[in-house]
Protein backbone atom coordinates (compact mmCIF):
# COMPACT_ATOMS: atom_id res chain seq x y z
CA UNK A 1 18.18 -70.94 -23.80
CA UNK A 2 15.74 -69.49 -26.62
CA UNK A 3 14.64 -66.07 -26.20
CA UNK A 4 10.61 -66.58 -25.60
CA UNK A 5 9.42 -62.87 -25.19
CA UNK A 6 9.57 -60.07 -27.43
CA UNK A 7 8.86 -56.34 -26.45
CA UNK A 8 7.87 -55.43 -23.09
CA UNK A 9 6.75 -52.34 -21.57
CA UNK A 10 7.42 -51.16 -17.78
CA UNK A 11 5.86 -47.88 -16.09
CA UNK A 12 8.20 -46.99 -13.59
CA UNK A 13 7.66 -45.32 -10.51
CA UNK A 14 9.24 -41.35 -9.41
CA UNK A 15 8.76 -38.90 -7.31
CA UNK A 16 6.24 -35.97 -7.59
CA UNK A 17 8.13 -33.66 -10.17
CA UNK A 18 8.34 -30.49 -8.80
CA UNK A 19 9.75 -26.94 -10.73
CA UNK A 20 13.41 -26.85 -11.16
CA UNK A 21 13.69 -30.57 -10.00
CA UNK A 22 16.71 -31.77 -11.64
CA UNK A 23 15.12 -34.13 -14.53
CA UNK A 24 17.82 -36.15 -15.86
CA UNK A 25 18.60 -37.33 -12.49
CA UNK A 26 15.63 -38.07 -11.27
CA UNK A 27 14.97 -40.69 -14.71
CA UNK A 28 17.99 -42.18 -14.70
CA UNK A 29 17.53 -43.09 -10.84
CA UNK A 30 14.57 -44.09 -11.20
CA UNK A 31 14.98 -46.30 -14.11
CA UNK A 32 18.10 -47.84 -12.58
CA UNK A 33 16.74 -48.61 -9.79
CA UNK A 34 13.48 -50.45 -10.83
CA UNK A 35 16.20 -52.39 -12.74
CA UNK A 36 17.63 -53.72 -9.39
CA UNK A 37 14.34 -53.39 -7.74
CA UNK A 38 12.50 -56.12 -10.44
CA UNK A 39 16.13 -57.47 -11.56
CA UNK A 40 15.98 -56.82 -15.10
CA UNK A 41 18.69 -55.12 -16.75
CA UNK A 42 18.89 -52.62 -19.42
CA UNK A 43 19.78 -53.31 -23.21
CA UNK A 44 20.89 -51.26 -25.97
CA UNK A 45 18.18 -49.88 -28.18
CA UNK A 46 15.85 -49.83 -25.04
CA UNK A 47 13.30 -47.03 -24.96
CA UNK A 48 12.78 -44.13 -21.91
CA UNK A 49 9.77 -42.61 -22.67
CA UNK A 50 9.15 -39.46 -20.54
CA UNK A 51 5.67 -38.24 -20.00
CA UNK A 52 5.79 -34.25 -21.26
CA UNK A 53 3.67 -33.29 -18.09
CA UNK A 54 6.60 -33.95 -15.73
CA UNK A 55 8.85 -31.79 -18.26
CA UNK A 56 6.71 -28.76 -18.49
CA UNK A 57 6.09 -29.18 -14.59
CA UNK A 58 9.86 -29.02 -14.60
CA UNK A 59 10.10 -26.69 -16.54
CA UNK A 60 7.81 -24.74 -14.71
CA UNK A 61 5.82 -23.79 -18.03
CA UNK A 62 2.89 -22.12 -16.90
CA UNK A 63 0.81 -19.42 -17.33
CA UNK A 64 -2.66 -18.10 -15.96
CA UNK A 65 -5.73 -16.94 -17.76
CA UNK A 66 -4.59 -13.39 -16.91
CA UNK A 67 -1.65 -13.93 -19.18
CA UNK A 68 -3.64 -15.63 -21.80
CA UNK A 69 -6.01 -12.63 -22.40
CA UNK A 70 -3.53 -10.20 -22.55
CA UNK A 71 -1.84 -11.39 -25.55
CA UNK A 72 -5.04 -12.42 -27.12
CA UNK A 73 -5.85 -8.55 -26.55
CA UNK A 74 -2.99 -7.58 -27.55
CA UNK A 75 -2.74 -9.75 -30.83
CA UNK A 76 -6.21 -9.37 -31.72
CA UNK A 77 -7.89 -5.88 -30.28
CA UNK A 78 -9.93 -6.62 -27.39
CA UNK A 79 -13.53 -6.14 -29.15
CA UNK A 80 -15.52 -8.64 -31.14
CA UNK A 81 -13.16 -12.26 -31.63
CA UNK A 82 -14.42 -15.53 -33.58
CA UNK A 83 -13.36 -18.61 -31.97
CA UNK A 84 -13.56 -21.46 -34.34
CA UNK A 85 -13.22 -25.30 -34.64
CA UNK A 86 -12.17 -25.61 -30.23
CA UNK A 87 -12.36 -29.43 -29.12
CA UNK A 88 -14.64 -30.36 -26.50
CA UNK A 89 -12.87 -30.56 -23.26
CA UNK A 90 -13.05 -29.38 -19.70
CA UNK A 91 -9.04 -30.32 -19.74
CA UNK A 92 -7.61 -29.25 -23.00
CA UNK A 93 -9.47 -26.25 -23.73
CA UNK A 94 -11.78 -24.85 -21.43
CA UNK A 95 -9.33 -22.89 -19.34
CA UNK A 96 -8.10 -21.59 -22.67
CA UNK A 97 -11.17 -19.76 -23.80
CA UNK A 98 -12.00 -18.56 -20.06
CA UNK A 99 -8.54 -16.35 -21.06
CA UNK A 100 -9.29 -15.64 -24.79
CA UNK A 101 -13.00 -14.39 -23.24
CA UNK A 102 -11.44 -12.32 -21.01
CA UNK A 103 -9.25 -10.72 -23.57
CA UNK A 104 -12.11 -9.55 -25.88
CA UNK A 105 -15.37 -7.59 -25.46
CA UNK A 106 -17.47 -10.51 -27.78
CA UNK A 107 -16.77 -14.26 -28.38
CA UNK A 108 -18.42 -15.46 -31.76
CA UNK A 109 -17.76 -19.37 -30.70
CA UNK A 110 -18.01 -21.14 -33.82
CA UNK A 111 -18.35 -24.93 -33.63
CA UNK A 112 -18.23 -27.79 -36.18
CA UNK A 113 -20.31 -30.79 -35.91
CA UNK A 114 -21.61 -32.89 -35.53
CA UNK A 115 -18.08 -33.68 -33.74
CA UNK A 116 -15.19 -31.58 -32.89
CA UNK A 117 -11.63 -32.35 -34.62
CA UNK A 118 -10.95 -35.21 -32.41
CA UNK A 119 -14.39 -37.22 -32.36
CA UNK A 120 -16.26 -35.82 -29.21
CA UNK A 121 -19.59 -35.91 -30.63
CA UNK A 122 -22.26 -32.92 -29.73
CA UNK A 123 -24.33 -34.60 -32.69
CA UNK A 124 -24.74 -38.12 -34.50
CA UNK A 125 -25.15 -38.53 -37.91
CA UNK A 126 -28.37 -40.18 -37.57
CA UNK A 127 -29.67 -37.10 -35.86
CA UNK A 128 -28.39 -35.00 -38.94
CA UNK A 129 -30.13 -36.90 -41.19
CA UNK A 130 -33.21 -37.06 -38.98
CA UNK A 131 -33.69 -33.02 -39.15
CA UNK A 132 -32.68 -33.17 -42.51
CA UNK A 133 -29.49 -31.13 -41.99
CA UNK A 134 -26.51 -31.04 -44.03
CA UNK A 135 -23.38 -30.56 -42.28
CA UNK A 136 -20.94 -29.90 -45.29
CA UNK A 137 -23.38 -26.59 -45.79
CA UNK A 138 -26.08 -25.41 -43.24
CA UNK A 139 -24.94 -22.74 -40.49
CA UNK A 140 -27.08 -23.20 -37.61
CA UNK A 141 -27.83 -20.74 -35.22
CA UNK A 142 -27.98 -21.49 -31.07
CA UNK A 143 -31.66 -21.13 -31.79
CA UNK A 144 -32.11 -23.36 -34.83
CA UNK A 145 -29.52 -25.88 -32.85
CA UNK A 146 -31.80 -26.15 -29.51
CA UNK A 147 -34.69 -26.26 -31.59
CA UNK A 148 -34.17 -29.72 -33.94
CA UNK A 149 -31.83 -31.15 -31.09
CA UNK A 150 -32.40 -29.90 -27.76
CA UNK A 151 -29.91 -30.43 -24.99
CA UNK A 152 -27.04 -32.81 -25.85
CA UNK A 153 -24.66 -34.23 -23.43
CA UNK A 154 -21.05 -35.31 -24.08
CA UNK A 155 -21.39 -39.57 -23.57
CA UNK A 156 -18.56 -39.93 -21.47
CA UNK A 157 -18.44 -36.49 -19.37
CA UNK A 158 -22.14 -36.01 -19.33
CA UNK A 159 -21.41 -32.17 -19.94
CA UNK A 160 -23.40 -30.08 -22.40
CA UNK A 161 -20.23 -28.14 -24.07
CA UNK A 162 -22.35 -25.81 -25.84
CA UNK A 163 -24.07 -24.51 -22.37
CA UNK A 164 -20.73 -25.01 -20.46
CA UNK A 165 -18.73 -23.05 -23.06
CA UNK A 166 -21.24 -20.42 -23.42
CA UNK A 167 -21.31 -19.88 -19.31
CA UNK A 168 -17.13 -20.01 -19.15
CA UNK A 169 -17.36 -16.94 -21.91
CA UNK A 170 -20.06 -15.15 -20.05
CA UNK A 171 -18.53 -15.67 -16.34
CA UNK A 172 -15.36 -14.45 -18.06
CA UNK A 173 -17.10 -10.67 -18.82
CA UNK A 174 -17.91 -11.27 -22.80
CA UNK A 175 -20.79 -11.20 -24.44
CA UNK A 176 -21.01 -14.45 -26.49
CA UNK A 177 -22.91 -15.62 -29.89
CA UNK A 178 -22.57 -19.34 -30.64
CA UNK A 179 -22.81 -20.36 -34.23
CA UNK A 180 -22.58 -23.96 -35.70
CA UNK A 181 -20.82 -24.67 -39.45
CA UNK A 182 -17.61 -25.93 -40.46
CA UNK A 183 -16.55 -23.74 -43.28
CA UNK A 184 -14.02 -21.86 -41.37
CA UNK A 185 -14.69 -18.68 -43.99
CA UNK A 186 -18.20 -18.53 -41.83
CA UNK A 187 -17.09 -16.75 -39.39
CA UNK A 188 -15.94 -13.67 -41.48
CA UNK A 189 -20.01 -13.28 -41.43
CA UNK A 190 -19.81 -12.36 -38.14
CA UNK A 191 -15.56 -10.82 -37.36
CA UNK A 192 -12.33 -10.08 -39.42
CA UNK A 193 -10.76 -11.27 -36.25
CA UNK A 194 -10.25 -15.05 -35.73
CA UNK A 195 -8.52 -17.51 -33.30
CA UNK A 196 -8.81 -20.87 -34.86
CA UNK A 197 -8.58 -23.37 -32.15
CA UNK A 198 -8.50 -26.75 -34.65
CA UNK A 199 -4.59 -29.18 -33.66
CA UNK A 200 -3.40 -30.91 -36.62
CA UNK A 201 -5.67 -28.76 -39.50
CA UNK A 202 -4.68 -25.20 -38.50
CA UNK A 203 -2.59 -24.32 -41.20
CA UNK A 204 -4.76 -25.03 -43.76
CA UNK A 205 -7.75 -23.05 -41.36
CA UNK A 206 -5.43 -20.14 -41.37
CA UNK A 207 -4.72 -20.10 -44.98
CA UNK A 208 -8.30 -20.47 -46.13
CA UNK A 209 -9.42 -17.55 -43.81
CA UNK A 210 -6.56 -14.93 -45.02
CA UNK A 211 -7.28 -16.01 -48.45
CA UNK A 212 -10.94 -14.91 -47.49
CA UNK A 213 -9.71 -11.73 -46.57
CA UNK A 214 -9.73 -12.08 -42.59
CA UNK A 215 -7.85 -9.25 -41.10
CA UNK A 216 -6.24 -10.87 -37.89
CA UNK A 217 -5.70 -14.59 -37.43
CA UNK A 218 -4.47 -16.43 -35.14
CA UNK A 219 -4.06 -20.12 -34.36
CA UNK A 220 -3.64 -21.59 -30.81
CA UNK A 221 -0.08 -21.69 -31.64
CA UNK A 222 0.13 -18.32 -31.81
CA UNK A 223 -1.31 -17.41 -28.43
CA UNK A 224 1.41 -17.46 -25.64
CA UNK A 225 4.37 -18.13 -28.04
CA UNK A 226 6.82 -15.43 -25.56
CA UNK A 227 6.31 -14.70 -22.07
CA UNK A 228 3.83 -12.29 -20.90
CA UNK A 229 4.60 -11.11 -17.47
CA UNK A 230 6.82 -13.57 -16.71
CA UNK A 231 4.76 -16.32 -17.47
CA UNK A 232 5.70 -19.45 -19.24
CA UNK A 233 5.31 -20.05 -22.84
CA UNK A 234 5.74 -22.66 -26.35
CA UNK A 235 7.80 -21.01 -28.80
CA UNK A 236 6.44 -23.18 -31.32
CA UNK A 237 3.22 -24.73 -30.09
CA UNK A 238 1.68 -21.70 -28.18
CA UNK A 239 -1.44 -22.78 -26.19
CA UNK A 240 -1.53 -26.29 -28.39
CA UNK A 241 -0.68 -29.37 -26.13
CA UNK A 242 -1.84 -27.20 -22.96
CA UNK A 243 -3.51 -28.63 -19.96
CA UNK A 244 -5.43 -27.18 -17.42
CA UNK A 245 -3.33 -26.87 -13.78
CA UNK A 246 -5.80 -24.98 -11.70
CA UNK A 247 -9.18 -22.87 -12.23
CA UNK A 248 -7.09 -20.11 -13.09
CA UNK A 249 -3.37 -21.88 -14.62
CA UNK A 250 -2.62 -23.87 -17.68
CA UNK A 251 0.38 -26.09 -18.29
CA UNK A 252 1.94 -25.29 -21.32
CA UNK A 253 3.42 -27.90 -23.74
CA UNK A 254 7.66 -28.37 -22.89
CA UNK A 255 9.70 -26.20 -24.40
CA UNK A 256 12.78 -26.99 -26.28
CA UNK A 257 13.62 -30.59 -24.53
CA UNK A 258 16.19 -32.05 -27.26
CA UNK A 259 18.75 -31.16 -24.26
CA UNK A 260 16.89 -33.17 -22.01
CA UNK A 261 16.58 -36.20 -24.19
CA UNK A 262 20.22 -36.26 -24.69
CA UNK A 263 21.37 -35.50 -21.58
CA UNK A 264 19.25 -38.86 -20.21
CA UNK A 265 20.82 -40.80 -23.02
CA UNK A 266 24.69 -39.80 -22.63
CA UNK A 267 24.19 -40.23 -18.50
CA UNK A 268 22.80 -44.02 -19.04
CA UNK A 269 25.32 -44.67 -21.21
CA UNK A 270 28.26 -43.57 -18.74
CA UNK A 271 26.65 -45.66 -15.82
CA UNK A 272 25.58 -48.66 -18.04
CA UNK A 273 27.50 -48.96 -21.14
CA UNK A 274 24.32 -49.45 -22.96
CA UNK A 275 22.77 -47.13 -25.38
CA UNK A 276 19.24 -45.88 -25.55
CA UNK A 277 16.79 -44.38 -26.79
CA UNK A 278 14.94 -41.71 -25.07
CA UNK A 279 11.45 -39.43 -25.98
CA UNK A 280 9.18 -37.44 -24.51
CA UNK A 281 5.68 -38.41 -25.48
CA UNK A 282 2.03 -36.76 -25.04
CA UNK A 283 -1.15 -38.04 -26.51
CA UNK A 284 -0.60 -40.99 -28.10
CA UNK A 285 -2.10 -41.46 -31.71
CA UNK A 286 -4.97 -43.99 -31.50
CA UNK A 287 -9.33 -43.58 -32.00
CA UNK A 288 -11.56 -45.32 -29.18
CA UNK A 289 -13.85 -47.77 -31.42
CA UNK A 290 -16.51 -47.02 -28.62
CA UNK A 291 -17.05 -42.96 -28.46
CA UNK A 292 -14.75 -42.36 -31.53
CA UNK A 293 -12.58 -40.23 -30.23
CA UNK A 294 -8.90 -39.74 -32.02
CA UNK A 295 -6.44 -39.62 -28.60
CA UNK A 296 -4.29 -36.67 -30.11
CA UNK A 297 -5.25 -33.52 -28.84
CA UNK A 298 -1.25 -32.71 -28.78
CA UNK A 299 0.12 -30.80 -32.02
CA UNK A 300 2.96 -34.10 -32.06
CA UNK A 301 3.38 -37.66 -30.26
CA UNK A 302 6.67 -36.58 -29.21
CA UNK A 303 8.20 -33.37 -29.26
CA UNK A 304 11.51 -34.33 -28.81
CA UNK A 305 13.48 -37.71 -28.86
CA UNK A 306 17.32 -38.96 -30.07
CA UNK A 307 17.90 -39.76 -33.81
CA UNK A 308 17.74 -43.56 -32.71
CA UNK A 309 14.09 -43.13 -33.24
CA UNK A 310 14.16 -41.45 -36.38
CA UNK A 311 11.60 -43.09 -39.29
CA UNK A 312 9.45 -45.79 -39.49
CA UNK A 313 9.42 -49.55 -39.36
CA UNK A 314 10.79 -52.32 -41.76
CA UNK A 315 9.38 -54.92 -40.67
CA UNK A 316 8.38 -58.42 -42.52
CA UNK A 317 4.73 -59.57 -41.79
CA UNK A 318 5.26 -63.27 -41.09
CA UNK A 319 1.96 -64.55 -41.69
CA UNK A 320 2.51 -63.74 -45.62
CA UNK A 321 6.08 -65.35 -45.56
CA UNK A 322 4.22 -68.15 -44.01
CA UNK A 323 1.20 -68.65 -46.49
CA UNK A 324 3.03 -67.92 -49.24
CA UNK A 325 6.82 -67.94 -49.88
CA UNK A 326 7.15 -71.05 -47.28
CA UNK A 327 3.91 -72.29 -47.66
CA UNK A 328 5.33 -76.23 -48.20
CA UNK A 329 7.29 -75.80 -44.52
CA UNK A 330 6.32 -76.53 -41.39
CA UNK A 331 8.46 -76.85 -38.36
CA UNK A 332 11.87 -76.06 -38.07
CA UNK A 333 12.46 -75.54 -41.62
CA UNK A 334 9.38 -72.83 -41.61
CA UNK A 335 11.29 -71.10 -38.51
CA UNK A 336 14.68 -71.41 -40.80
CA UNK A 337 13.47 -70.16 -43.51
CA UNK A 338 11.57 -67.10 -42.40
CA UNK A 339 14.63 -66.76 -39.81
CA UNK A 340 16.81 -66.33 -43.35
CA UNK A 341 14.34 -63.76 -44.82
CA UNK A 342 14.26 -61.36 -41.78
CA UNK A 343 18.11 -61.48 -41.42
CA UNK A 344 18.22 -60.99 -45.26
CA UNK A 345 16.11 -58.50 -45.71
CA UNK A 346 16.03 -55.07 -47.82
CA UNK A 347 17.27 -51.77 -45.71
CA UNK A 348 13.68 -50.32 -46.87
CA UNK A 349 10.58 -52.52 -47.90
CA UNK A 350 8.21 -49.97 -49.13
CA UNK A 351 6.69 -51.34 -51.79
CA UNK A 352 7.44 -55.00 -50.98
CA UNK A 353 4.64 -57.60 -50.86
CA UNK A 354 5.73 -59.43 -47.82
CA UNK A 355 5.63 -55.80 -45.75
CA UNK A 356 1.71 -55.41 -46.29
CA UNK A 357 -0.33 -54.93 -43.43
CA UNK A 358 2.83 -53.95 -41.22
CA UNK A 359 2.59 -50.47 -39.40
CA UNK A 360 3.54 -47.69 -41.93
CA UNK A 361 3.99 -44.86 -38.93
CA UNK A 362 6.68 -42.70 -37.42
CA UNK A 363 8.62 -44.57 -34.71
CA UNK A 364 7.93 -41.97 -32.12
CA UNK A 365 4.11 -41.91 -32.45
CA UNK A 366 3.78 -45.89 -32.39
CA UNK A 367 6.35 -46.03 -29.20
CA UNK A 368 4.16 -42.66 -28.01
CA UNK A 369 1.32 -44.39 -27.93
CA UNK A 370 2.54 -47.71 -26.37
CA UNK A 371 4.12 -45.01 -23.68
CA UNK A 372 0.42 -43.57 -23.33
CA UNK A 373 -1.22 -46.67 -22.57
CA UNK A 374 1.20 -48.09 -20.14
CA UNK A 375 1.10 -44.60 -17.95
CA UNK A 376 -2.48 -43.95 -18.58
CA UNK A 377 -3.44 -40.68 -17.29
CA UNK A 378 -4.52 -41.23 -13.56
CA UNK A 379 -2.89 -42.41 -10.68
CA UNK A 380 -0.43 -45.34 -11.43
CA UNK A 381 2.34 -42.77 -10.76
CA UNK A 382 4.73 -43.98 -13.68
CA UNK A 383 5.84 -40.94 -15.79
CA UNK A 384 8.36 -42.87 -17.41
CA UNK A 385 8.18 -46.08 -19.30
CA UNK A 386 10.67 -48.34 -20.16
CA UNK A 387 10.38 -50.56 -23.47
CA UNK A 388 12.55 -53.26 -24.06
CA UNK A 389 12.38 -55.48 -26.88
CA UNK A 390 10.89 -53.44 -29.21
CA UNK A 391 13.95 -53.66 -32.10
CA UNK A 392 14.05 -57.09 -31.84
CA UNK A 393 12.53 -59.25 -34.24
CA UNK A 394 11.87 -63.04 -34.23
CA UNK A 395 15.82 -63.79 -35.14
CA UNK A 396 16.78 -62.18 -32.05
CA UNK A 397 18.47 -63.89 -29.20
C-alpha cells in the first residue's frame, strides 16, 4: 500500500525526573513502551528529542541566589555593577539579578528599548515616535522614562518590568539606578564594572565594552561557570539557558550531555535494531507574529545531539519542479517525474533554483523547535518527543 503520511510528531509520557534518576533508562522505556502502548514501531533515522529541563533536573544542576552573588562578588568587587541588555522575564531572569543584586552594593540596570533582545516590548515604536525619541541615540533617565510614558505593562504578563526589576534589586539590599539606551558603551558613564545579560549578542557586547576601556566584564556566561559551594554550574553557558526552580534556586542549563545522547542511541539500537537520532532541545527558534517575541532565550536549540543531525536540509521545493520543469505533466507522469528529480538529486543544492524557499537552518534548531511545540511548556507531561518521518521525502515508501 502507498505510504500516505509524512513526518509525525509524538510527546510521550514519563515519570517526574527526579536527581540522579537514571536518564537513559527512563527514555528508552518510555519510548518503547508508547510504541506498544499506540502500536507504532520505531524506524531508523527517527528522532528522540529530550527536553533539557529533565537533564539538568537529572543532573541535579542547581544553584541558589546565595551562590549566584558570591561569584558575581567575587568576579566583579561587590560595590557599584552595571547590568545591561537583561530580557524581560519573571522565569529566565529575574531570579538571576535577585543574586547579582545581592552580590554588589549598587545595580546600574541598564535597559534597551523599546524591546529587550527577544521582543518583549516595554515600548512601541509608535510611542517613540510620539515623544519624539530616538532610540539608536537618546539615554533616558527613570525620570525622563515615567515622564513621556508613564507606567507600561508587559501585554502578556501584565507586569511592569521596570518597577518589578527595580523592587527585586532593592528587596535584594542594593541600591539601584535604572537607565534606558542601547549603546552598551553607556554604561561606562555610570561603572567600569559590567555584567552584560544580552543571549545570542554577548560577544560582540563584551568586545565593544573592553574596547571602551571597561575594567571588569562579564557576560551571563561567565557567572556560575564552576561550582561555588557545591552548587551546580554550566561550564560553557554559565547562568545563560537558566530557569527559575524556586524563590531562592535556579536551574542551570545541562552540562556536558553528548554522553547522554549517545548512550540513548547505542541502548535503542541493541533492543531494536534501528538507529536513531537523539537531541536535547530548549527554546525552540521561532517569533510570535502576535507580541513579537523571538522564542530563544537559550544560548543554542540543542546543546547536544548525535552526528545524524549534523547540517542542514537538501531538500527540493516541489511546487517549483511543478510550475516549471514539469509544468506540461499532470498525473502520474508529474508524480514520476518529480519522483526522478528527488531520487536524482545533488548531495548539496545551495545555490540551485529548484531549492528556493526551502528551510536554510541547522537540523537541530528546526527539529528543536518542532520538539518545543509538541511538549509545550505546561502540563502535557511529555519531556520527550518522538519524530518519525522527518527524513523521508515524497519518494519514500
Amino acid at each position: 500500500m502507498e505510504r500516505r503520511v509524512g513526518t509525525v510528531s509524538r510527546g510521550i509520557r514519563c515519570p517526574i525526573i527526579r536527581e540522579g534518576d537514571n536518564l537513559v533508562e527512563v527514555v528508552v522505556d518510555s519510548v518503547l513502551g508508547a510504541a506498544e502502548s499506540e502500536g507504532f514501531e520505531l524506524r531508523d533515522r527517527d528522532v528522540i528529542g529530550i527536553t533539557e529541563s529533565i537533564v539538568a533536573r537529572a543532573q541535579g544542576n542547581y544553584a541558589t541566589v546565595q551562590d549566584i552573588a558570591a561569584d558575581v562578588k567575587a568576579k566583579l568587587g561587590g560595590e557599584t555593577v552595571g547590568v545591561i541588555f537583561p530580557i524581560l522575564s519573571r522565569n529566565r531572569f529575574a531570579i538571576n539579578l535577585k543574586g547579582i543584586a545581592m552580590g554588589c552594593k549598587k545595580v546600574v540596570l541598564m535597559l534597551s528599548y523599546p524591546s529587550d533582545e527577544v521582543g518583549n516590548a516595554l515600548l512601541t515604536y509608535d510611542q517613540l515616535d510620539e515623544a519624539g525619541i530616538n532610540p539608536y541615540s537618546d539615554v533616558l533617565t527613570l525620570e525622563k522614562y515615567r515622564e513621556l510614558f508613564g507606567d507600561n505593562k508587559h501585554e502578556f504578563t501584565g507586569v511592569d518590568y521596570v518597577e518589578y526589576y527595580s523592587n527585586i534589586i532593592r528587596e535584594a539590599g542594593a541600591e539601584v539606578e535604572i537607565v534606558f539606551a542601547n549603546h552598551a558603551k553607556t554604561i561606562l558613564n555610570y561603572t567600569d564594572k559590567v555584567i552584560n545579560c544580552d543571549i545570542h549578542t554577548r560577544v560582540r557586547t563584551k568586545r565593544i565594552l573592553k574596547e571602551a576601556g571597561a575594567k571588569v566584564v562579564c557576560g551571563l556566561d561567565d557567572i556560575m561557570t564552576e561550582s561555588v559551594n557545591g552548587s551546580g554550574y554550566n561550564t560553557k553557558y554559565g547562568l545563560l539557558g537558566s530557569n527559575k526552580s524556586t524563590e531562592d534556586k535556579i536551574k542551570l542549563f545541562p552540562n556536558e550531555c553528548k554522553d547522554l545522547v549517545l548512550d540513548i542511541q547505542s541502548v535503542i539500537m541493541e533492543k531494536t535494531g534501528k538507529h536513531v537520532e537523539v537531541m536535547v532541545y530548549g527554546d525552540g527558534a521561532f517569533k510570535d507574529p502576535q507580541g513579537k517575541i523571538w522564542e530563544l532565550a537559550d544560548p543554542v536549540v540543542s546543546p547536544a545531539f548525535t552526528d545524524g543531525l549534523i547540517g542542514t536540509p537538501n531538500e527540493l521545493k516541489l511546487k517549483y519542479l511543478a510550475d516549471n520543469d514539469f509544468a506540461n505533466l499532470s498525473g502520474a507522469e508529474l508524480k514520476e517525474a518529480i519522483s526522478n528529480s528527488i531520487k536524482a538529486k545533488e548531495d548539496n543544492l545551495v545555490g540551485n533554483m529548484a531549492s528556493q524557499g526551502t528551510t536554510p537552518r541547522q537540523l537541530t534548531d528546526l527539529i528543536g523547535s518542532l520538539c518545543d511545540l509538541t511538549s509545550g511548556s505546561g502540563d502535557k507531561g511529555t519531556p520527550v518527543i518522538l519524530i518519525q518521518g522527518y527524513f523521508d521525502n515524497f519518494t519514500t515508501e
